[in-house]
Protein backbone atom coordinates (compact mmCIF):
# COMPACT_ATOMS: atom_id res chain seq x y z
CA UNK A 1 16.21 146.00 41.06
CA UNK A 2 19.27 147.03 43.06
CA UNK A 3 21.72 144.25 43.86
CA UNK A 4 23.27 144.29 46.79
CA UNK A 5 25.94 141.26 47.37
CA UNK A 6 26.63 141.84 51.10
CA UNK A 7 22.37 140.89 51.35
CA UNK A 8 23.46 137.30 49.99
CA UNK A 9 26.49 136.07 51.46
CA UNK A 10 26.17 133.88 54.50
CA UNK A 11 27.31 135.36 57.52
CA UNK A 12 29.36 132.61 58.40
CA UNK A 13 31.31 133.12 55.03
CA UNK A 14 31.13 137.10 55.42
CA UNK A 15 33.40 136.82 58.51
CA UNK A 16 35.22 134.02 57.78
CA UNK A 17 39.69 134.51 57.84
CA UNK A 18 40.59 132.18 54.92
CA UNK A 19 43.62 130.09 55.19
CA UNK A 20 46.86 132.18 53.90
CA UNK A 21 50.15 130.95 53.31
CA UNK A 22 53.23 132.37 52.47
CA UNK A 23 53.60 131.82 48.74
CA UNK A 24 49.75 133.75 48.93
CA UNK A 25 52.09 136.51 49.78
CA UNK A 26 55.53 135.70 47.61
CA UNK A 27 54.94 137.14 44.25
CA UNK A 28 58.35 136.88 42.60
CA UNK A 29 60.05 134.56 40.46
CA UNK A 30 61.54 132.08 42.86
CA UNK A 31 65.07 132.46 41.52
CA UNK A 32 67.61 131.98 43.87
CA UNK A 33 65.16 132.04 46.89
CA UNK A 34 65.20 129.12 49.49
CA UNK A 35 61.60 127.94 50.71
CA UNK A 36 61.36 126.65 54.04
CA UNK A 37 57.69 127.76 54.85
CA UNK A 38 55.42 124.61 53.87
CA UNK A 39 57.35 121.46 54.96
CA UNK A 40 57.64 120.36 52.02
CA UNK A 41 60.33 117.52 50.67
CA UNK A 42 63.40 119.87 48.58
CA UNK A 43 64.54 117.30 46.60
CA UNK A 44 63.30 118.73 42.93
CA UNK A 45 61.40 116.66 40.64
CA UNK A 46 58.71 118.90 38.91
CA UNK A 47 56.56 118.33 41.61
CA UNK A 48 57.77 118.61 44.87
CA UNK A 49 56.87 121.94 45.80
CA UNK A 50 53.35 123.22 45.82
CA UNK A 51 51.43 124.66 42.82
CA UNK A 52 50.98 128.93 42.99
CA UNK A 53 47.20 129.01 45.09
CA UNK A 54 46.70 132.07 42.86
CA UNK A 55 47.97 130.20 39.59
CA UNK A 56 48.90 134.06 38.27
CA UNK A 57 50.68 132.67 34.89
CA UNK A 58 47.71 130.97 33.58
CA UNK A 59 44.91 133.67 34.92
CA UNK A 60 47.14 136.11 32.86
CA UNK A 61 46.68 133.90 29.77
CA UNK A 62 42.95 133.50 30.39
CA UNK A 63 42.10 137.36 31.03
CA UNK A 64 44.28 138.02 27.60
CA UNK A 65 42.07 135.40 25.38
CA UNK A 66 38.53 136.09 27.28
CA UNK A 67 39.13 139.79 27.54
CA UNK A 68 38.54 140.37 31.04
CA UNK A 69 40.67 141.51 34.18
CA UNK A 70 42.57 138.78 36.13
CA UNK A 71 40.74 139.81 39.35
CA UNK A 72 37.33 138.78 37.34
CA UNK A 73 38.83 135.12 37.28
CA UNK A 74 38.42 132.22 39.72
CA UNK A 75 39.65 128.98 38.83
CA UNK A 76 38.28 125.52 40.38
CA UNK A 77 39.08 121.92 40.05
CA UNK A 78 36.80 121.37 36.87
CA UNK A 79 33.45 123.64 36.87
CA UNK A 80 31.78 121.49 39.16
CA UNK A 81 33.90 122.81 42.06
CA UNK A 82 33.43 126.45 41.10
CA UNK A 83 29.50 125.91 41.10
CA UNK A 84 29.76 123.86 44.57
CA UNK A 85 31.98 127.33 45.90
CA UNK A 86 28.76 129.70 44.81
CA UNK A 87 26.49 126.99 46.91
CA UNK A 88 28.62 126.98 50.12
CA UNK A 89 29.25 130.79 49.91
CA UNK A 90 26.01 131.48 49.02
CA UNK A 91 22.87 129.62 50.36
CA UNK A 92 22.46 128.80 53.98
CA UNK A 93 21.77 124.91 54.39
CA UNK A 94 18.06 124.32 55.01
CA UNK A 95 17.03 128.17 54.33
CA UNK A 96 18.13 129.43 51.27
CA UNK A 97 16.89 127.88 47.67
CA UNK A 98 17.94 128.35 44.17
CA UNK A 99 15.91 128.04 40.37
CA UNK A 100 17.08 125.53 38.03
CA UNK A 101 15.13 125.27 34.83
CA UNK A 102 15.03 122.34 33.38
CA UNK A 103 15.92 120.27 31.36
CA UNK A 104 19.33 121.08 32.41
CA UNK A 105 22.99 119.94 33.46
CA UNK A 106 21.89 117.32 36.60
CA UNK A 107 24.98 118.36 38.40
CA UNK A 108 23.12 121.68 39.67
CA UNK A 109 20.39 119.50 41.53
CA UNK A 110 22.79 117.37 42.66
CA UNK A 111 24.68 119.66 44.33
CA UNK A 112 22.03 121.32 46.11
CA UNK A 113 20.84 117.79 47.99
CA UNK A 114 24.40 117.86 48.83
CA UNK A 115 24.89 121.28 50.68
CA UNK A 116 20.74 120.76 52.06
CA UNK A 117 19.42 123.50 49.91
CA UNK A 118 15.70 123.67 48.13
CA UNK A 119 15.85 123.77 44.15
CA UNK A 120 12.75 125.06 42.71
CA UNK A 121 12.70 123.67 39.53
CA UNK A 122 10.55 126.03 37.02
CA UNK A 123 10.63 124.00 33.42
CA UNK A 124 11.31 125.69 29.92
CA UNK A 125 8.98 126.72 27.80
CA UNK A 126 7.77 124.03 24.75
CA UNK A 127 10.78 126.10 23.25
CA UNK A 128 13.19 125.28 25.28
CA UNK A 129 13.72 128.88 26.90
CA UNK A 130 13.01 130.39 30.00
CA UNK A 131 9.30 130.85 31.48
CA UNK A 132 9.97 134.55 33.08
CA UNK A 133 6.45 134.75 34.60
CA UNK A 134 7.36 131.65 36.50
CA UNK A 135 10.87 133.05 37.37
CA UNK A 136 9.14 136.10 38.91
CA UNK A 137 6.47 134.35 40.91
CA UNK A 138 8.88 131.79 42.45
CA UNK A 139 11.79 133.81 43.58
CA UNK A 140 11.46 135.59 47.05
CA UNK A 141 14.11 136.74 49.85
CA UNK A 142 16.00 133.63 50.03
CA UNK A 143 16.54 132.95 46.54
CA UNK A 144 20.11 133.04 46.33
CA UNK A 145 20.99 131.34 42.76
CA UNK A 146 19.35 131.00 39.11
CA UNK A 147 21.31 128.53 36.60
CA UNK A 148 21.08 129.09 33.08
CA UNK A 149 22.93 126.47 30.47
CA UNK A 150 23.14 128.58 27.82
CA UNK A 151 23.68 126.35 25.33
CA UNK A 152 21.03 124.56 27.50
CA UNK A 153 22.54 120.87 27.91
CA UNK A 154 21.09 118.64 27.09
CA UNK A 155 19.10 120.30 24.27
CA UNK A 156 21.83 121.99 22.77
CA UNK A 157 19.94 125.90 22.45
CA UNK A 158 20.71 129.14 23.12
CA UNK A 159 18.46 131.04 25.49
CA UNK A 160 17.00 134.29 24.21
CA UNK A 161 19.31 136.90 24.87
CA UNK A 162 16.39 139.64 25.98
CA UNK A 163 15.21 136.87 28.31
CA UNK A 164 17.91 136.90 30.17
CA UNK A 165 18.82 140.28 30.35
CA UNK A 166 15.26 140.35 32.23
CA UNK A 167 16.46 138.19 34.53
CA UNK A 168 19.55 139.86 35.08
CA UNK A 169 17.39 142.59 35.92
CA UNK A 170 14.77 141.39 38.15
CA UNK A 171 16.44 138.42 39.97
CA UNK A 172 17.30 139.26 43.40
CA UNK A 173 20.61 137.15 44.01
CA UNK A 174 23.11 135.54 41.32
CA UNK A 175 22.40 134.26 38.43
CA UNK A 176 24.87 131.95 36.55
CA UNK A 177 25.05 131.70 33.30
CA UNK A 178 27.09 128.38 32.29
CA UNK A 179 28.85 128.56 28.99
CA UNK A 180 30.25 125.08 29.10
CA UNK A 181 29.51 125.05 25.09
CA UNK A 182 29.44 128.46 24.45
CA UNK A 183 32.64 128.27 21.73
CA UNK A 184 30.43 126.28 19.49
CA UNK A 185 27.93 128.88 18.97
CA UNK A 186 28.58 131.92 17.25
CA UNK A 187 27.67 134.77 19.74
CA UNK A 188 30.03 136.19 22.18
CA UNK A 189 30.45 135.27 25.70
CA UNK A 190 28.20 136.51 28.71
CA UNK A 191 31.71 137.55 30.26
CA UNK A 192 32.29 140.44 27.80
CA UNK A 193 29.12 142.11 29.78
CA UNK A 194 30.44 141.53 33.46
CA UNK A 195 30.60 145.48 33.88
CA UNK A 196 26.46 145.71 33.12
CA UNK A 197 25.68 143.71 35.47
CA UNK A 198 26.70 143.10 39.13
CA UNK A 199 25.15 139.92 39.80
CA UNK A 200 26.26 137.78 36.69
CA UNK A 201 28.17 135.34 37.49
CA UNK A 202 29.56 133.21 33.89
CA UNK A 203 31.20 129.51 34.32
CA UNK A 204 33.19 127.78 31.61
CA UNK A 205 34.92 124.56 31.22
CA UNK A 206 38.52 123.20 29.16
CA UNK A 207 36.53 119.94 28.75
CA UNK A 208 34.86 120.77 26.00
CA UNK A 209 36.13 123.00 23.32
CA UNK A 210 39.48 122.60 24.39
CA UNK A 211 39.95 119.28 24.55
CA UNK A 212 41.11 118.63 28.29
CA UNK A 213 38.67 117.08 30.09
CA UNK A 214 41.06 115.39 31.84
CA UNK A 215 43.05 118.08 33.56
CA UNK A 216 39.61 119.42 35.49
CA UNK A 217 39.68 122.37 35.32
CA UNK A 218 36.69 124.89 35.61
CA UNK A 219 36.40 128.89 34.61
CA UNK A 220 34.08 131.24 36.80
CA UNK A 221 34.33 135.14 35.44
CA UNK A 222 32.56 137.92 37.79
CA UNK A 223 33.10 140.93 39.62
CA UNK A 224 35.88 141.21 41.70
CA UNK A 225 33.94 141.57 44.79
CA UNK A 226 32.34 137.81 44.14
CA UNK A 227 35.30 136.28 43.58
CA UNK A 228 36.93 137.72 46.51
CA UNK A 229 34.00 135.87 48.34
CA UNK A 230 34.76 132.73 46.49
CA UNK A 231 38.55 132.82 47.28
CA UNK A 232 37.73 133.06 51.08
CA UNK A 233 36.36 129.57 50.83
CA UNK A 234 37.73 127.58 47.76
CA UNK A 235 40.56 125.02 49.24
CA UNK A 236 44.25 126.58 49.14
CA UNK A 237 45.75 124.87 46.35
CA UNK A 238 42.80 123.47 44.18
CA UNK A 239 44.23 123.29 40.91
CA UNK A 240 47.21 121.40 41.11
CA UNK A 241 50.68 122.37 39.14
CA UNK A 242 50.31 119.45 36.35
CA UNK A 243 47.06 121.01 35.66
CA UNK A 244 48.23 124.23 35.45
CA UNK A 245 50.95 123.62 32.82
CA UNK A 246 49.24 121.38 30.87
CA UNK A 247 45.90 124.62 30.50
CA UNK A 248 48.42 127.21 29.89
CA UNK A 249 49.70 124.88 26.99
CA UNK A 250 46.56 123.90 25.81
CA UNK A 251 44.86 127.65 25.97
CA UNK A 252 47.72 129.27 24.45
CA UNK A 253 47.99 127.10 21.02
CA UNK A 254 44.87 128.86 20.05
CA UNK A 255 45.34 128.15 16.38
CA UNK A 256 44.71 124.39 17.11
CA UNK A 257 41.47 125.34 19.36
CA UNK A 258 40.00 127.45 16.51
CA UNK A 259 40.69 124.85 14.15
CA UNK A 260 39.08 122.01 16.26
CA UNK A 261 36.06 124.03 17.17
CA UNK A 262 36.12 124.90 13.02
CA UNK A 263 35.42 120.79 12.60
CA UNK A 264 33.57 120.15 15.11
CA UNK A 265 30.53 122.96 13.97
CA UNK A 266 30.97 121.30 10.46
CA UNK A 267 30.86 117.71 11.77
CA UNK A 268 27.72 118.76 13.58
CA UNK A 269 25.67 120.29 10.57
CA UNK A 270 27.16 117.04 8.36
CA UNK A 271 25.60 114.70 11.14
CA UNK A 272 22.55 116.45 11.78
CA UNK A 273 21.88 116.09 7.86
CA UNK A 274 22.53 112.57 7.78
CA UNK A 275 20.19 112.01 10.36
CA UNK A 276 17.51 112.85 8.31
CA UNK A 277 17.58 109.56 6.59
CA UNK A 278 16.72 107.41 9.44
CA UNK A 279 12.93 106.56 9.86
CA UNK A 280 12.64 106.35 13.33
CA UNK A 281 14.07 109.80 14.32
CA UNK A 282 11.34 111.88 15.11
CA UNK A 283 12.92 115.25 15.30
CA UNK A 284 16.75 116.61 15.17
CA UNK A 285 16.55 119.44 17.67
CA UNK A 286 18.76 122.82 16.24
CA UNK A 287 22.18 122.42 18.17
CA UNK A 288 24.40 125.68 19.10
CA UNK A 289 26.88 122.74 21.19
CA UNK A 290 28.86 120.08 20.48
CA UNK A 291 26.19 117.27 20.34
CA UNK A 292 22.95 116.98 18.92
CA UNK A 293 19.72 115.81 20.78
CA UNK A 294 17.00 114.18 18.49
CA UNK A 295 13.74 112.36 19.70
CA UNK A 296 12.90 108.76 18.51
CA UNK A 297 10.11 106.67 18.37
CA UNK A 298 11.52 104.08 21.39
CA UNK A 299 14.71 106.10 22.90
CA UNK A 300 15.05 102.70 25.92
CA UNK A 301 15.17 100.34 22.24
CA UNK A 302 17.56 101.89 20.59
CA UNK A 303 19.68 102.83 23.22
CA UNK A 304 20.19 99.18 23.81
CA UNK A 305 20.61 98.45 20.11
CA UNK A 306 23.66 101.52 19.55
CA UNK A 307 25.24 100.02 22.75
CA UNK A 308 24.54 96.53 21.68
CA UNK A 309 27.09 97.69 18.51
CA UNK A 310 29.40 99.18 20.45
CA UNK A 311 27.94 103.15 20.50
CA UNK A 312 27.39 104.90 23.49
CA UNK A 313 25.01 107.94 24.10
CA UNK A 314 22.91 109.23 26.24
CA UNK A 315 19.20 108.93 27.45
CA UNK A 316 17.76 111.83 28.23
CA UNK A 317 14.12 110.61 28.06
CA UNK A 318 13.43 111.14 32.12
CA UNK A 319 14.14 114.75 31.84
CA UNK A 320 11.45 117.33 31.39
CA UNK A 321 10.20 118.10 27.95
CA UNK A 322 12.27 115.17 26.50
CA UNK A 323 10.98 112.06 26.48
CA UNK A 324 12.22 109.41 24.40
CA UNK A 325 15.28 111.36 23.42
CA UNK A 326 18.75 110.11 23.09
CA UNK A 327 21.85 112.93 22.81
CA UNK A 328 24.46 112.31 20.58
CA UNK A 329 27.96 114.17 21.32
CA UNK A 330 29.51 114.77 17.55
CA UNK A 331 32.75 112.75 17.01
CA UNK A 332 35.12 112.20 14.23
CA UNK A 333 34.15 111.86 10.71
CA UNK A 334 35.20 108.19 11.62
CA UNK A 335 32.71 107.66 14.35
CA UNK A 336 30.23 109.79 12.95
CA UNK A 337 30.34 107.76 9.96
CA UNK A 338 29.97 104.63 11.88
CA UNK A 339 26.91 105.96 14.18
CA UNK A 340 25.04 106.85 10.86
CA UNK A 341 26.13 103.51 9.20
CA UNK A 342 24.59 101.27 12.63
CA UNK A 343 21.57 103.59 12.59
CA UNK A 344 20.69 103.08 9.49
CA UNK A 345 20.90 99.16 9.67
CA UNK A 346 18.78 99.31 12.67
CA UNK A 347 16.63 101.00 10.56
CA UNK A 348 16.63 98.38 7.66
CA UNK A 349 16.50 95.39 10.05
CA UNK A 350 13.18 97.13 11.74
């Protein structure tokens, strides 16, 4: 199937004059330069100038560690912004539709109720992957986004990799591929095959692997010509200069990421195997991600009893394909330790 972006973008976006400053224009240094172009208060504490709309110093960073070209980058205000940009540039408000496939991240319904746009949901398989004969029969000529969470959240999977190069192949707008957990499984990035395929468009997240959930800050990687789209409508100075210092920081001390991610993989194989002590889990569901789902024999009872002792989780038993199902995020050895230790007195206490 030949992709043609110009065939997806509304029209209102195609011929839309973004906002432009002047510091979209200023490119130097700033040494020795006086700014009088944005009003804003001189008196220099850190903050009192606006942050670089572009934020060129930590794209450079991110293009050196994912191994793509800085014009492949867009950065939002935590992935949930970038994946709002693809609706509003996108799909045309009671016209357009996009697939989601669940179980899946929530976020991607939610945001279509918000910008008034039909999501066809077309469940996984019994094996958690994608059902391509339902793919094909449901997309048509306003089908302007498929998601795939790849590892799927909330079962913690991969998707088969020759599944969704089909896709790639036969889907007639963008499909997203959301990598929120994709440094926890051993396979590389969807971003290293940007040049294959025209319509791939790969999200990723600092609030996982890297340990700043905090800072929001989202990744989206694709061609140049998508971003370019996204840039026209993405708000002038999303990510904000704190968060900008604080990523380029946090992405550049690689040695501690690597060694986080190290623990975390071996936390999650020690937990999973301790979990096959307690009765009432049903299954413990293979996990490429940074949490484990499992099924139990009442997932409503004993989500009250781990909160009851002071554990939190989460219920996942009104999504598709997982009733009662709790999923448990892997934490230190400390509170690993202790969510084993309450389970299994649940268990002995019946």
């Amino acid at each position: 199937m030949t992709f043609n972006l110009n065939n997806i973008i509304r029209k209102n976006v195609s011929t839309l004059k973004p906002y432009s400053s002047a510091r979209d224009e200023y490119v130097a240094t700033g040494a020795n330069m006086v700014f009088l172009d944005a009003n804003e208060n001189p008196n220099n504490n850190g903050v009192n100038r606006y942050p670089d709309p572009h934020q060129r110093s930590l794209k450079s960073a991110i293009a050196d560690i994912k191994g793509v070209s800085q014009k492949q980058i867009l950065l939002g205000n935590g992935s949930d912004e970038v994946l709002d940009l693809l609706f509003r540039a996108f799909c045309e408000p009671g016209k357009d539709h996009v697939i989601t496939l669940p179980p899946t991240y929530g976020m991607y319904g939610v945001l279509a109720n918000i910008n008034a746009v039909e999501n066809r949901q077309l469940p996984l398989t019994p094996e958690f992957q994608p059902n391509l004969e339902a793919i094909e029969k449901a997309q048509s000529s306003s089908s302007k986004l498929l998601f795939i969470c790849s590892p799927n959240n909330p079962t913690g999977n991969l998707f088969n990799q020759a599944k969704i190069e089909w896709i790639l192949a036969n889907f007639n707008g963008l499909v997203v591929i959301d990598e929120a957990y994709i440094d926890f499984a051993d396979i590389p990035s969807w971003a290293t095959r940007l040049h294959e395929f025209p319509n791939l468009v790969v999200i990723q997240t600092l609030s996982k692997a890297y340990g700043m959930a905090a800072v929001r800050l989202g990744l989206c990687f694709a061609s140049e010509a998508i971003v370019n789209v996204l840039k026209k409508i993405k708000p002038p100075y999303n990510v904000n200069e704190l968060t900008q210092q604080r990523a380029l920081t946090g992405i550049l001390d690689q040695q501690t990421v690597q060694e986080q991610i190290g623990e975390l993989v071996r936390q999650r194989t020690a937990l999973a195997n301790q979990l096959k002590g307690i009765s009432f889990i049903r299954k413990i569901y293979p996990s490429e991600a940074n949490f484990i789902l499992i099924k139990v024999d009442d997932a409503d009872l004993r989500y009250r009893q781990l909160m009851e002792n002071g554990i939190v989780v989460r219920n996942r038993s009104t999504q598709t394909l997982c009733e009662n199902t709790l999923r448990l995020t892997v934490g230190t050895t400390q509170e690993n330790k202790k969510l084993v230790n309450v389970l299994t007195n649940i268990m002995k206490d019946g």
